[in-house]
Protein backbone atom coordinates (compact mmCIF):
# COMPACT_ATOMS: atom_id res chain seq x y z
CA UNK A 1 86.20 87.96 102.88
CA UNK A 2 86.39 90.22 100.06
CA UNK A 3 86.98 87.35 97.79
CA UNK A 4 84.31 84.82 99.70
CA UNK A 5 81.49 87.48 98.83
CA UNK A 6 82.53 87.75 94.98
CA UNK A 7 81.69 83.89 95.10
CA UNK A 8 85.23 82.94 94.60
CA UNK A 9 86.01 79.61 96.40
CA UNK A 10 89.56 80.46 98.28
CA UNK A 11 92.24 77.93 99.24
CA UNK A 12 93.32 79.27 102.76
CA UNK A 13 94.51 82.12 104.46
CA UNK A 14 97.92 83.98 104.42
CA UNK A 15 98.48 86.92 106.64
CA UNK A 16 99.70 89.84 104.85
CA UNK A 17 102.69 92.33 106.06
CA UNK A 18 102.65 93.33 109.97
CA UNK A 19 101.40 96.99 110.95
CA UNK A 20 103.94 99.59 111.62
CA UNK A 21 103.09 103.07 112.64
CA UNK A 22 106.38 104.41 111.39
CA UNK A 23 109.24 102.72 109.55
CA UNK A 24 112.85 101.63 110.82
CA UNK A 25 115.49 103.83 110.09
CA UNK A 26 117.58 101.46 108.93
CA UNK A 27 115.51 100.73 105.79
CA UNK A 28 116.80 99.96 102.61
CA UNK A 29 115.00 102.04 100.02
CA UNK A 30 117.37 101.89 97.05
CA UNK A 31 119.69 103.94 95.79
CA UNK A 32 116.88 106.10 94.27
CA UNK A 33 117.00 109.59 95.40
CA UNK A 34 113.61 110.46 93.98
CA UNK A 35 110.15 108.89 93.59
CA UNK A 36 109.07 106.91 90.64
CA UNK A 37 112.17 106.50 90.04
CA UNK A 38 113.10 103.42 87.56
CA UNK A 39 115.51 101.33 88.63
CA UNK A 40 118.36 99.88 86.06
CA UNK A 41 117.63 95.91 85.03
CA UNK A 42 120.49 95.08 86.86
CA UNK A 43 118.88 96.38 89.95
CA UNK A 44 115.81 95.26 89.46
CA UNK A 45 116.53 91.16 90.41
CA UNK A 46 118.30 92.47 93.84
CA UNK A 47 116.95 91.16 96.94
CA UNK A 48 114.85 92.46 99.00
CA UNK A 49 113.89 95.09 96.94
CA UNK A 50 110.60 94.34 95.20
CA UNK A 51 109.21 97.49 93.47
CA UNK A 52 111.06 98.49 90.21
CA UNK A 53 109.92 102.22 91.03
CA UNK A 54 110.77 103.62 94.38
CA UNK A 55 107.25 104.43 95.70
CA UNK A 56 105.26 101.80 94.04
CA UNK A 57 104.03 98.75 95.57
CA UNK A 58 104.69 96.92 92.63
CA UNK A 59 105.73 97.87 88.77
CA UNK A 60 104.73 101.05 87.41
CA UNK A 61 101.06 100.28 85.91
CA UNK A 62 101.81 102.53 82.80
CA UNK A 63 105.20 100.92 82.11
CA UNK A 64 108.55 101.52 82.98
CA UNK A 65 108.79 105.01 83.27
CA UNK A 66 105.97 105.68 81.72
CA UNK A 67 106.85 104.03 78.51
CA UNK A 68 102.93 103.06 77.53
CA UNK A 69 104.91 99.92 76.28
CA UNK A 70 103.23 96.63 77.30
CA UNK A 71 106.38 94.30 76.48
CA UNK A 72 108.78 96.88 78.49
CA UNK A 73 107.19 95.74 81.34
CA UNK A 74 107.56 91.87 81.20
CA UNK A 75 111.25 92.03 82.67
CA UNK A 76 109.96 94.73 85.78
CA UNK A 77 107.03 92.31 86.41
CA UNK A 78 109.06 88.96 86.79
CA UNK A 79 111.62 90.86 89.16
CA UNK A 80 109.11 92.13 91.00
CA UNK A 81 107.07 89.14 91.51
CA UNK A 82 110.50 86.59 91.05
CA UNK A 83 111.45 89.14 94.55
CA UNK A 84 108.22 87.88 96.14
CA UNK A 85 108.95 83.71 95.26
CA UNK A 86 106.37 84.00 92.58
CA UNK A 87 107.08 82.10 88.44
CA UNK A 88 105.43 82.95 85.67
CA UNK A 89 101.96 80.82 86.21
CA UNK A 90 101.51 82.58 89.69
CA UNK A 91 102.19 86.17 88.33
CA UNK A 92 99.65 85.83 85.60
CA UNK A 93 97.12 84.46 87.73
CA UNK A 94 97.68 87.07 90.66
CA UNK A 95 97.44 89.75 87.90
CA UNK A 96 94.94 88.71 86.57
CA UNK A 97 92.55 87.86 89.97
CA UNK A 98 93.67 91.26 91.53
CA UNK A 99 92.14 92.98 88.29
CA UNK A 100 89.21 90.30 88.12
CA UNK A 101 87.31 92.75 90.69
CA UNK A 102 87.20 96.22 91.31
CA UNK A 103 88.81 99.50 89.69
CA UNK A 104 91.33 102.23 89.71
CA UNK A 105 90.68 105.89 90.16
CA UNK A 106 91.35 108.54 87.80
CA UNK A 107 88.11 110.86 87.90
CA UNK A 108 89.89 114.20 87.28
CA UNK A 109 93.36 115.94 86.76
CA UNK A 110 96.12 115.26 89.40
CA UNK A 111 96.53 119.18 89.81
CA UNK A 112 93.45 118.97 92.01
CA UNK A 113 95.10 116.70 94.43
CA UNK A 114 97.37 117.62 97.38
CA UNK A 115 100.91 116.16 98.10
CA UNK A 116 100.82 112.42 100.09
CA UNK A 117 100.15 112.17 103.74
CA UNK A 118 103.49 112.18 104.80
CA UNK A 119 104.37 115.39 102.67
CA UNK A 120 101.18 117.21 103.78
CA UNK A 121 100.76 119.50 106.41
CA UNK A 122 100.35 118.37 110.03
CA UNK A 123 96.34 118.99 110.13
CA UNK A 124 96.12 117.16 107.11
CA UNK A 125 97.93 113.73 107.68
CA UNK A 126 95.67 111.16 108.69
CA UNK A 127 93.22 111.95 106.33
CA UNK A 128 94.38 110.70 103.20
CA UNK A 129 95.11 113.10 100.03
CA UNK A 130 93.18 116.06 100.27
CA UNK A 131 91.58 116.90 96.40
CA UNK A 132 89.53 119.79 95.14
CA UNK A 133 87.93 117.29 92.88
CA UNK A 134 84.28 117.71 93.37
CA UNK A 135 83.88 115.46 96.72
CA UNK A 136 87.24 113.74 96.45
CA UNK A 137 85.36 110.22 96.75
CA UNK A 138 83.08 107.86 95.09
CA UNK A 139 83.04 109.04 91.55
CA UNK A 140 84.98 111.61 91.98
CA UNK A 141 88.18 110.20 93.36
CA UNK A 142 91.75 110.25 92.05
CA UNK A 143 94.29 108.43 93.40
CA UNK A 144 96.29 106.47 90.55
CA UNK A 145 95.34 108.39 88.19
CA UNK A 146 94.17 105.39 85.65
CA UNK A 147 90.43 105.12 85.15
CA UNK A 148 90.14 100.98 84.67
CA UNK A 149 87.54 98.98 85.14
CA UNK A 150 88.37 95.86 83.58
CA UNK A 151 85.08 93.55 84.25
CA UNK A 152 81.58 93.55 83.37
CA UNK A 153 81.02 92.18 86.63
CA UNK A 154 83.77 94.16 88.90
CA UNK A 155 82.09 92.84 92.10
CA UNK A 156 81.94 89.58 91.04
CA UNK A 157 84.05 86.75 90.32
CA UNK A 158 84.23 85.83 86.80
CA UNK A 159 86.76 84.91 83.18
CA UNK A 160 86.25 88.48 81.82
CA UNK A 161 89.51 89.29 82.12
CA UNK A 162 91.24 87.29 79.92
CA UNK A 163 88.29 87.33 78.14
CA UNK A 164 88.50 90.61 77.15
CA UNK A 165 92.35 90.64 77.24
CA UNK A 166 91.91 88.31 74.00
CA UNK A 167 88.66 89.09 72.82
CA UNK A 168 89.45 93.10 71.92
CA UNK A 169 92.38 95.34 69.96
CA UNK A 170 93.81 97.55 72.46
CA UNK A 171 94.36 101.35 71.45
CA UNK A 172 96.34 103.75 73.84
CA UNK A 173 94.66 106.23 75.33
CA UNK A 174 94.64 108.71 78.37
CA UNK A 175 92.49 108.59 81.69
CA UNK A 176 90.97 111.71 83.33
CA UNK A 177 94.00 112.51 84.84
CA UNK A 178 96.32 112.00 82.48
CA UNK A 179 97.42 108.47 83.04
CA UNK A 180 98.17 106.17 79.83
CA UNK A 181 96.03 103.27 80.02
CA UNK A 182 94.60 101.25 76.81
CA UNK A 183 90.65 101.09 75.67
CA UNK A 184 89.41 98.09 73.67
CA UNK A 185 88.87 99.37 70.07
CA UNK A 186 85.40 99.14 68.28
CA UNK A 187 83.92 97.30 71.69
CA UNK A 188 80.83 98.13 72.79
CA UNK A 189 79.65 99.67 75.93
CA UNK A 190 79.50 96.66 78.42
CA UNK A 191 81.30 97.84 81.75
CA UNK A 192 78.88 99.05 84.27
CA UNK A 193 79.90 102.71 85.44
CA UNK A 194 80.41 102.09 88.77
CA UNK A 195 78.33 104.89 90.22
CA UNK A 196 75.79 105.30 87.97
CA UNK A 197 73.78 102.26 86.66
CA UNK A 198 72.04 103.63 83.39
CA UNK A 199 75.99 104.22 81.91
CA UNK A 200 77.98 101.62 80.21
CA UNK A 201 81.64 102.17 79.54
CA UNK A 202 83.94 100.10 76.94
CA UNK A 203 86.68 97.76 78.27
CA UNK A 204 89.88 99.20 79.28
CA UNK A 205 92.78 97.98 80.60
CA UNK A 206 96.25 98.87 82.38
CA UNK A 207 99.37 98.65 80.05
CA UNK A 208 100.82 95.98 82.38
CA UNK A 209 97.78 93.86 81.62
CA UNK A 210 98.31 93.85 77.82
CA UNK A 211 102.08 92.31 79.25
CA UNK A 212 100.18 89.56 79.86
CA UNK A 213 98.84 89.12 76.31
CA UNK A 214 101.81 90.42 74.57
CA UNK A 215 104.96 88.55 76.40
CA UNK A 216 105.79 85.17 74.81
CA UNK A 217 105.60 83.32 77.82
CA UNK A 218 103.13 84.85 80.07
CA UNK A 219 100.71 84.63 76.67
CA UNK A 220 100.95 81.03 76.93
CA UNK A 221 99.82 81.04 80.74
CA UNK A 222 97.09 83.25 79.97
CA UNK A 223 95.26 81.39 77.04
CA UNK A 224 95.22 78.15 78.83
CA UNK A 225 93.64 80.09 82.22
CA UNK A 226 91.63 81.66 79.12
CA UNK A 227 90.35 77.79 77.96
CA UNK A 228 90.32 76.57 81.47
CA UNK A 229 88.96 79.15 84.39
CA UNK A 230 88.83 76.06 87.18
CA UNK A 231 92.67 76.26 86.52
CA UNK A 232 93.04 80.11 87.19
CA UNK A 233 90.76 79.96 90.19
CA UNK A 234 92.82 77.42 91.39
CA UNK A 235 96.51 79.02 90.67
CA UNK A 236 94.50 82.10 92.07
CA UNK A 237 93.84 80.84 94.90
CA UNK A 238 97.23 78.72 95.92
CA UNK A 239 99.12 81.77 95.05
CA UNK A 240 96.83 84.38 96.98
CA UNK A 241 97.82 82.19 99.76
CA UNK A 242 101.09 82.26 99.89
């Protein structure tokens, strides 16, 4: 629906994960003992594990172990994504449409938030992370820790993202909170704040997206979904599917 309202033109319907209110105890986590924890390459192609940092969904936005190191992260993103049945065209273009809309969360320090649901106290789970950061939402929320917005149009569908990706030099930089994330260099101020329409922001992006410029291969991918959008909405959408 999400995707329907940005005025992208979807291919079907896959149903995601089913609800659990608790997991099995016969889990496999990994033979990580502590979160954000990298795991070796050899680990990283072993089935069913799909993160490459215990605790992630995914890879580890700022690079492997916080490396800030775009091309460290090609090898963590094809694991994770070769876990889920995905090649190289498909992880580009679900990359790259997951980051065509919307925006990560870094407002303020981490210090101000409070440990994860599950490590909070009782009368706290339930309600997400608590934070002492000014109202904890909107504007002021921190969850990440990156402070991206990669669009000039983050609620609608568009190319900007691999139009910027190619358009700008990348500089590293810092969010809010801390995170390392990368800021176009000598842009100017196109993004829209998101909750404040007379401010303008200059393109950033996560170090995993620069992967996706810097890798060989996925470079390739990108340029021609660069030259030819109709062909990214369409791996987009056959991939969303899935």
């Amino acid at each position: 629906m999400a995707l329907e309202n940005s005025g992208f033109r979807t291919f079907g319907f896959g149903a995601g994960r089913e609800d659990v209110w608790e997991p099995d105890l016969d889990v496999n986590w990994g033979d990580e003992k502590a979160w954000l924890t990298h795991r070796h390459p050899e680990a990283l192609a072993k089935a069913p594990l799909g993160a490459t940092e215990m605790g992630l969904i995914y890879v580890n936005p700022e690079g492997p172990d916080h490396s800030g190191e775009p091309l460290s992260a090609a090898a963590a993103i094809r694991a994770t994504f070769g876990n889920m049945g995905m090649n190289d065209e498909e992880t580009v273009a679900l990359i790259a449409g997951g980051h065509t809309l919307g925006k990560t969360h870094g407002a303020g320090p981490t210090s101000n938030v409070g440990p994860d649901p599950e490590a909070a106290p009782i009368e706290e789970q339930g309600l997400g992370w608590a934070s002492t950061y000014g109202s904890g939402v909107g504007a002021d929320a921190i969850t990440s820790g990156l402070e991206v917005v990669w669009t000039q149009t983050p609620t609608q569908w568009s190319n900007y993202f691999f139009e910027n990706l190619f358009k700008y030099e990348w500089v590293q930089t810092r969010s809010p909170a801390g995170a390392i994330q990368f800021e176009a260099v000598d842009a100017p101020e196109i993004i829209p704040d998101p909750f404040d329409p007379s401010k303008k922001r200059k393109p950033t992006m996560l170090v995993t997206d620069l992967t996706l410029r810097f890798d060989p291969e996925f470079e390739k991918i990108s340029r021609r979904f660069l030259n030819d959008p109709q062909a990214f909405n369409e791996a987009f959408a056959r991939a969303g599917s899935n």
